[in-house]
C-alpha atoms as a PDB file:
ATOM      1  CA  UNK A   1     174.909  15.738  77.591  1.00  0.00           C
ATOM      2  CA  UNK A   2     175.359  14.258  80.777  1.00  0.00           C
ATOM      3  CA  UNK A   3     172.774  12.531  82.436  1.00  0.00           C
ATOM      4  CA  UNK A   4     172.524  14.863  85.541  1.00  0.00           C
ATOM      5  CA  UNK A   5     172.174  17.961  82.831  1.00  0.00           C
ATOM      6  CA  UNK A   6     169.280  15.807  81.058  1.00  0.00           C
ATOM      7  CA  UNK A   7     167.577  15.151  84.606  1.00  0.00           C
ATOM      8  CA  UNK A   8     167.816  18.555  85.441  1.00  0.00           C
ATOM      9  CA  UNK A   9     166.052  19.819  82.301  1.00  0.00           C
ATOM     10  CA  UNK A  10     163.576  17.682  82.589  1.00  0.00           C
ATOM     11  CA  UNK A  11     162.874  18.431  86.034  1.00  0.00           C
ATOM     12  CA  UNK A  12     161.318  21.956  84.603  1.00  0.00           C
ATOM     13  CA  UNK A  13     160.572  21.105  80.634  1.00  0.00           C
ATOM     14  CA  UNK A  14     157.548  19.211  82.293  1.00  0.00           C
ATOM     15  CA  UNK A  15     155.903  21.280  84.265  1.00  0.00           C
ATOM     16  CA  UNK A  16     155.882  23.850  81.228  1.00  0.00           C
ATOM     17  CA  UNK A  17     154.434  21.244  79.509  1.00  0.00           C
ATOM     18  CA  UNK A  18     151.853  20.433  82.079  1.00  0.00           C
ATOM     19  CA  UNK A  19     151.160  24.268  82.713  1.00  0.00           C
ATOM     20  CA  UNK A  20     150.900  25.210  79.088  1.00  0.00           C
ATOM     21  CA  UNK A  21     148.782  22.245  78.198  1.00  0.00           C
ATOM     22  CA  UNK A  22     146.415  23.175  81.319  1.00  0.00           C
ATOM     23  CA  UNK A  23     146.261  26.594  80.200  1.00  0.00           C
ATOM     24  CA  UNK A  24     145.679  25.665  76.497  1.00  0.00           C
ATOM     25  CA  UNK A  25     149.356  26.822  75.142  1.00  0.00           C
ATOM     26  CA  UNK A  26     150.067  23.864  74.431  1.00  0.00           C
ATOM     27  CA  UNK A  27     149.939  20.478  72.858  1.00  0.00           C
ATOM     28  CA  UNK A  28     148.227  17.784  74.612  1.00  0.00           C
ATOM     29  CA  UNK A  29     151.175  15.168  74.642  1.00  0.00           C
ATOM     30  CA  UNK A  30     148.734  12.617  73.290  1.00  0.00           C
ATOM     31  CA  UNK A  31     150.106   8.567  74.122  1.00  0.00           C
ATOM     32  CA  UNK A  32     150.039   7.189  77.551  1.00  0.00           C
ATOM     33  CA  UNK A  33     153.691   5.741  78.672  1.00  0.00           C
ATOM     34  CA  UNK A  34     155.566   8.399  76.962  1.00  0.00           C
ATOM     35  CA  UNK A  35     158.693   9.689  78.850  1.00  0.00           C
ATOM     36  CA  UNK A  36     158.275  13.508  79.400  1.00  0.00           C
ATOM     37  CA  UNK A  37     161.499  13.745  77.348  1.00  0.00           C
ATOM     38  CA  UNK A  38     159.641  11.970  74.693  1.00  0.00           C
ATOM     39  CA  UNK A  39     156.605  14.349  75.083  1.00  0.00           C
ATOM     40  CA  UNK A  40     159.593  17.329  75.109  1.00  0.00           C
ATOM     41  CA  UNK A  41     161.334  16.047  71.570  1.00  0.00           C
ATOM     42  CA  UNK A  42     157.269  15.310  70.651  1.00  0.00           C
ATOM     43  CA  UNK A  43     155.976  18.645  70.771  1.00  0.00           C
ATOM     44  CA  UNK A  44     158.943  20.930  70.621  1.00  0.00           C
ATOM     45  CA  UNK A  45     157.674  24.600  72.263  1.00  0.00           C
ATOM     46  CA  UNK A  46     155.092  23.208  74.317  1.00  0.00           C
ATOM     47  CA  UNK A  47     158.500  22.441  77.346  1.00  0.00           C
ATOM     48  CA  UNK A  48     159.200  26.200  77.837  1.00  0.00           C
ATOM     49  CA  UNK A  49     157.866  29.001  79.454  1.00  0.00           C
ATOM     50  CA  UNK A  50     155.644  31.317  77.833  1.00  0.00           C
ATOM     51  CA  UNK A  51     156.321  35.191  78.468  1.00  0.00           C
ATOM     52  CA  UNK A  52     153.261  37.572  79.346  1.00  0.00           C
ATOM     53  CA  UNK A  53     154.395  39.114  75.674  1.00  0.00           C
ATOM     54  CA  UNK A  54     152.858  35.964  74.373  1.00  0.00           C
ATOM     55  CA  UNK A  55     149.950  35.897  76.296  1.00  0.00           C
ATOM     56  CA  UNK A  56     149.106  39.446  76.040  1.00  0.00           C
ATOM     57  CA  UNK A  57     148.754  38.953  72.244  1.00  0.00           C
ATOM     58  CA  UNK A  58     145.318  36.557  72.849  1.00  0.00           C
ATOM     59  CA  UNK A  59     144.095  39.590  74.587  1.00  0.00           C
ATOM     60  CA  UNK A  60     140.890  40.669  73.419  1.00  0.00           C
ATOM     61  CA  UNK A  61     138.983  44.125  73.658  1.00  0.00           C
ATOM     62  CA  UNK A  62     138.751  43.441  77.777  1.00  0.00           C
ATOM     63  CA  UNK A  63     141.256  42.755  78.343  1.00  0.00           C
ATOM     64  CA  UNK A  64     141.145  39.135  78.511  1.00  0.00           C
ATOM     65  CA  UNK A  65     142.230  36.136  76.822  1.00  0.00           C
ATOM     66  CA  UNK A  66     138.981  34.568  75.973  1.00  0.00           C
ATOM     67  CA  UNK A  67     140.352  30.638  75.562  1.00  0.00           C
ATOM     68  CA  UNK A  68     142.235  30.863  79.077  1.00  0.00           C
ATOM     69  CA  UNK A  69     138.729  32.965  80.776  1.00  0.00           C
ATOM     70  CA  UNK A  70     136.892  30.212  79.652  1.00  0.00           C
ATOM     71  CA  UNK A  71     139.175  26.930  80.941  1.00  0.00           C
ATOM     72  CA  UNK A  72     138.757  28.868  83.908  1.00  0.00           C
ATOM     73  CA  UNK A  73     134.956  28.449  83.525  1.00  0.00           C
ATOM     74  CA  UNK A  74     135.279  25.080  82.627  1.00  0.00           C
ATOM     75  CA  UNK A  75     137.242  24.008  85.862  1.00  0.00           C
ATOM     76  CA  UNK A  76     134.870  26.124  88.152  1.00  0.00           C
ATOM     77  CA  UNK A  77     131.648  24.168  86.692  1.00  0.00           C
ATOM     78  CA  UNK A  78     133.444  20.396  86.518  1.00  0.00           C
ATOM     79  CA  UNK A  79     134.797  21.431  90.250  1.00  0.00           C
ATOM     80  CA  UNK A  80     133.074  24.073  91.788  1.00  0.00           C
ATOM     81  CA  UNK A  81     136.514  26.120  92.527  1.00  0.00           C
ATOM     82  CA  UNK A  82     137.328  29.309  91.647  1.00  0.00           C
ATOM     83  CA  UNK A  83     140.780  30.181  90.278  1.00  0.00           C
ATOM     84  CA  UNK A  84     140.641  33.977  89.210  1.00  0.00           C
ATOM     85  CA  UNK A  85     142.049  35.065  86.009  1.00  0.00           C
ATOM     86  CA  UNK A  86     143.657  37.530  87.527  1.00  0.00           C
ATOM     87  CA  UNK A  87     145.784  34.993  89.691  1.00  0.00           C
ATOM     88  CA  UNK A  88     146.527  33.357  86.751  1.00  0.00           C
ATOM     89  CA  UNK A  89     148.207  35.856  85.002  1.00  0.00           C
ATOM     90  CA  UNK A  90     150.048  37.026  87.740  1.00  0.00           C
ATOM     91  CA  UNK A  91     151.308  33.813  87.538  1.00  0.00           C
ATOM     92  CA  UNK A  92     152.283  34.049  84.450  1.00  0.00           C
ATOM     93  CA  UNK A  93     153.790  37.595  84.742  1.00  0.00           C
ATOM     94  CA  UNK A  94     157.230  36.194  85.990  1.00  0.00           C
ATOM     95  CA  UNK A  95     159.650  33.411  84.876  1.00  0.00           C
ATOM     96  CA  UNK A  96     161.522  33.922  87.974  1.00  0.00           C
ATOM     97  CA  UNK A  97     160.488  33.729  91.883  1.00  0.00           C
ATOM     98  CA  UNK A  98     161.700  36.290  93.847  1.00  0.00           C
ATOM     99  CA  UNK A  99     164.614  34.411  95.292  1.00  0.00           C
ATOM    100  CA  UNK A 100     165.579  33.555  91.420  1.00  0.00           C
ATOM    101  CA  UNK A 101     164.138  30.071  91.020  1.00  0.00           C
ATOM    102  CA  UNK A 102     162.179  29.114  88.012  1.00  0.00           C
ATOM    103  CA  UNK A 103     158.879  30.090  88.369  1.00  0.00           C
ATOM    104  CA  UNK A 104     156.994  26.376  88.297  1.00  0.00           C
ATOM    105  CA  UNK A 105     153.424  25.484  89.002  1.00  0.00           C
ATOM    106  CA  UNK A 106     154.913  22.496  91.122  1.00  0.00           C
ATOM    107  CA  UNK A 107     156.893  24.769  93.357  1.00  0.00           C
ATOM    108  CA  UNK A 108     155.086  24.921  96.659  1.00  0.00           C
ATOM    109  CA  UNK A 109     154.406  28.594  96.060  1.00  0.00           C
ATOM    110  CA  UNK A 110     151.192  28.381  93.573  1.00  0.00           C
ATOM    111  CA  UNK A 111     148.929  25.602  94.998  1.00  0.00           C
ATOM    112  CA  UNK A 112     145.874  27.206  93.301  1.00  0.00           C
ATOM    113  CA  UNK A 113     147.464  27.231  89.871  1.00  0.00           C
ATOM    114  CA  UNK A 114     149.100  23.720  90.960  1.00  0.00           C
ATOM    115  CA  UNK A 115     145.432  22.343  91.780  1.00  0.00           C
ATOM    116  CA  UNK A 116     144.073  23.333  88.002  1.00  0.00           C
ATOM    117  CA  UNK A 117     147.158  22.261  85.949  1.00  0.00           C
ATOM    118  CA  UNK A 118     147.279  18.515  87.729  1.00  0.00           C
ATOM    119  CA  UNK A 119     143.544  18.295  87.155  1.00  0.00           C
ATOM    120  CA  UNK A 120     144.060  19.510  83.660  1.00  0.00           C
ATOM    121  CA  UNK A 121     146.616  16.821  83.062  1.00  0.00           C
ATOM    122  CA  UNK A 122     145.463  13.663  84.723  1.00  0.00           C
ATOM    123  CA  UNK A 123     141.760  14.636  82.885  1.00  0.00           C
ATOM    124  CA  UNK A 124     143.360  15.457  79.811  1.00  0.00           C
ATOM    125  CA  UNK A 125     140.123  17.969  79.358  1.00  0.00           C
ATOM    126  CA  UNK A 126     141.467  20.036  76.483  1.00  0.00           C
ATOM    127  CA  UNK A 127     138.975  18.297  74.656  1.00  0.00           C
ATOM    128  CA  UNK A 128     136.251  18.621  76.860  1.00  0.00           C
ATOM    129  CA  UNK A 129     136.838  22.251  77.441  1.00  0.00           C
ATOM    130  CA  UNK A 130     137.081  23.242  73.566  1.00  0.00           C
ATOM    131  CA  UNK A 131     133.543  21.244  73.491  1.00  0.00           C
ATOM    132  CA  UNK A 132     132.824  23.625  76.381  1.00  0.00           C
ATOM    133  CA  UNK A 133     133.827  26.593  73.893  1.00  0.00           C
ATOM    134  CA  UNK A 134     131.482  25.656  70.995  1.00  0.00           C
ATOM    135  CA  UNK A 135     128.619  24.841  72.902  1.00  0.00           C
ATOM    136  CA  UNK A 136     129.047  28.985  74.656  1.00  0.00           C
ATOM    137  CA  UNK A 137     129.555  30.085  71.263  1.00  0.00           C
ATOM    138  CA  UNK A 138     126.990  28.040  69.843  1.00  0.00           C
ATOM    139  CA  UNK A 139     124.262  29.440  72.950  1.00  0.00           C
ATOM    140  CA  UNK A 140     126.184  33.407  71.683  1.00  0.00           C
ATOM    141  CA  UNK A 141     124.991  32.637  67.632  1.00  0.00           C
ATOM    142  CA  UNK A 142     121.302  31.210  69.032  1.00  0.00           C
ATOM    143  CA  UNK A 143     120.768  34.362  71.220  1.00  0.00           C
ATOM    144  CA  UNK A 144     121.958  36.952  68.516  1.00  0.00           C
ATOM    145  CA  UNK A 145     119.525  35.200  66.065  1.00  0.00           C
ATOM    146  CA  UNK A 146     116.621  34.795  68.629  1.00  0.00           C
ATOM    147  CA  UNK A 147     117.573  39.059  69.388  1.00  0.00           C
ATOM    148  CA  UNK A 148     118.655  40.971  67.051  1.00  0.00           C
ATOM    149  CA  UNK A 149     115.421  42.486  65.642  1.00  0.00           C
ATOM    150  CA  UNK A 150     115.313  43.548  68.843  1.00  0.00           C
ATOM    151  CA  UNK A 151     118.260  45.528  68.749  1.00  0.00           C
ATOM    152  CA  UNK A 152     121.155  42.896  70.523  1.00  0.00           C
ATOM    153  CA  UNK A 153     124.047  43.534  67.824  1.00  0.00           C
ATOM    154  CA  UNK A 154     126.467  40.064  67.030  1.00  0.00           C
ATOM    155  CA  UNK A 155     130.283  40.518  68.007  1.00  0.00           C
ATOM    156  CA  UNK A 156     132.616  38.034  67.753  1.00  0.00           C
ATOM    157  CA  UNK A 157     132.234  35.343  70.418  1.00  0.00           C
ATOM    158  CA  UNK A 158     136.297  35.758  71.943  1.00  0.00           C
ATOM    159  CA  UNK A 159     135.373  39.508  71.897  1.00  0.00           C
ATOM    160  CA  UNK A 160     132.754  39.367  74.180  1.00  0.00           C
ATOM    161  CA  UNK A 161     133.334  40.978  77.855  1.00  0.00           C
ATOM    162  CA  UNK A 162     133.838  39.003  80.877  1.00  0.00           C
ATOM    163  CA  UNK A 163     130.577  39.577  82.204  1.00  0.00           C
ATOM    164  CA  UNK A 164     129.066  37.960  78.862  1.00  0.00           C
ATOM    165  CA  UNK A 165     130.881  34.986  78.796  1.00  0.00           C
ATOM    166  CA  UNK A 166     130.000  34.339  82.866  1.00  0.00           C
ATOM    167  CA  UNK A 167     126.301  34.961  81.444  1.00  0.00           C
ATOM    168  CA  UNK A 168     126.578  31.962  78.869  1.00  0.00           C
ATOM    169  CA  UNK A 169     128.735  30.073  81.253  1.00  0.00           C
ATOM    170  CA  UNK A 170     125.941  30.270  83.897  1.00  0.00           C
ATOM    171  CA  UNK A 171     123.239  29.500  81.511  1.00  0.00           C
ATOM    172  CA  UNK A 172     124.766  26.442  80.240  1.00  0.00           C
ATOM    173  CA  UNK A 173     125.227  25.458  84.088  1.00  0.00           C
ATOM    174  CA  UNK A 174     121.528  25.916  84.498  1.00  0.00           C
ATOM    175  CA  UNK A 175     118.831  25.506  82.274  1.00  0.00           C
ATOM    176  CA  UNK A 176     116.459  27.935  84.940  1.00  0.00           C
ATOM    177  CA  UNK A 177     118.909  31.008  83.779  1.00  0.00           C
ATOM    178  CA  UNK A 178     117.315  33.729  82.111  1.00  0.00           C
ATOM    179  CA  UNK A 179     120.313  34.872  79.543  1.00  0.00           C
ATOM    180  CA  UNK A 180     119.768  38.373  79.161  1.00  0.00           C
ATOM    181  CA  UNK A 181     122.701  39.552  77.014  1.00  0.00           C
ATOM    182  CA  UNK A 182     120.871  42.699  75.934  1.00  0.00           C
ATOM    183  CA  UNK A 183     120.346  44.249  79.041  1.00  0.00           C
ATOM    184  CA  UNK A 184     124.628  43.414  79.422  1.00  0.00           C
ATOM    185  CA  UNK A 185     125.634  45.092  76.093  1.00  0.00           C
ATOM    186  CA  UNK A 186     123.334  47.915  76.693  1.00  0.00           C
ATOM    187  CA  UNK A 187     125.123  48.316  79.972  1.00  0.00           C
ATOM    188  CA  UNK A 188     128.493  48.753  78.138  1.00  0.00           C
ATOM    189  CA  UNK A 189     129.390  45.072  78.123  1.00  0.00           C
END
């Protein structure tokens, strides 16, 4: 291969690694002073884009993927922004722009979805966030426990609805939050 052909590959393998790790599709490349190829060869997969096929299959009962939902959570309580799902997988609805380019975080065209991944990557918070995940789900298991002769029934936590997952993201935010996860499921959530 010629070394313009391996430039130009790695000019978008990276940002698909970058945007999948950021978005939890991916591994995190691990070892400072790695060459992206490196990372590529490293963690074969984690360089190419994932179709909304792919996605769709973390989908739970809402809807929703619970993992992403919650790295959304994650980078709206470490930053105080708010990245919609719903932007995100519009992003991720397309491997193309309109005008046929690849369709890359880095591209000028997605500066919201640019602003999470580069955090994402230069925190390396995949850690942090699946800490972030077990302490929600751990809050989820203390509630049902501390409820259920009341009549709140247990789901699985990456079942639970939108609205119940910003309930135990708040709460864990703020120690003044009264969780009320009943009143949520009784409302149909």
């Amino acid at each position: 291969m010629l070394e313009a052909e391996r430039q130009e590959q790695r000019d978008f393998v990276a940002p698909y690694i970058r945007v999948n790790y950021a978005f939890g599709m991916g591994s995190d490349p691990g070892e400072a002073g790695r060459s992206e190829w490196e990372i590529e060869h490293i963690y074969e997969g984690s360089g190419l884009y994932k179709s909304p096929r792919e996605i769709d299959q973390e989908k739970n009962g809402w809807g929703i993927d619970s993992h992403k939902y919650l790295h959304l959570r994650f980078y709206e309580r470490e930053t105080g922004i708010i990245l919609a799902y719903e932007t995100v997988i519009d992003y991720f609805s397309e491997e193309f722009e309109p005008d046929g380019s690849l369709r890359l975080y880095n591209n000028g065209k997605h500066p919201e979805i640019q602003a999470f991944v580069e955090w994402m990557w230069e925190g390396r918070y995949q850690e942090a966030v699946r800490e972030y995940r077990r302490r929600l789900s751990e809050m989820y298991s203390d509630y049902f426990h501390d409820h259920k002769d009341a009549g709140f029934k247990s789901q699985v936590f990456y079942s639970l609805s939108p609205q119940m997952l910003d309930a135990l993201a708040r709460a864990e935010a703020d120690p003044d939050y009264m969780l009320d996860l009943t009143s949520l499921q009784q409302a149909g959530y």
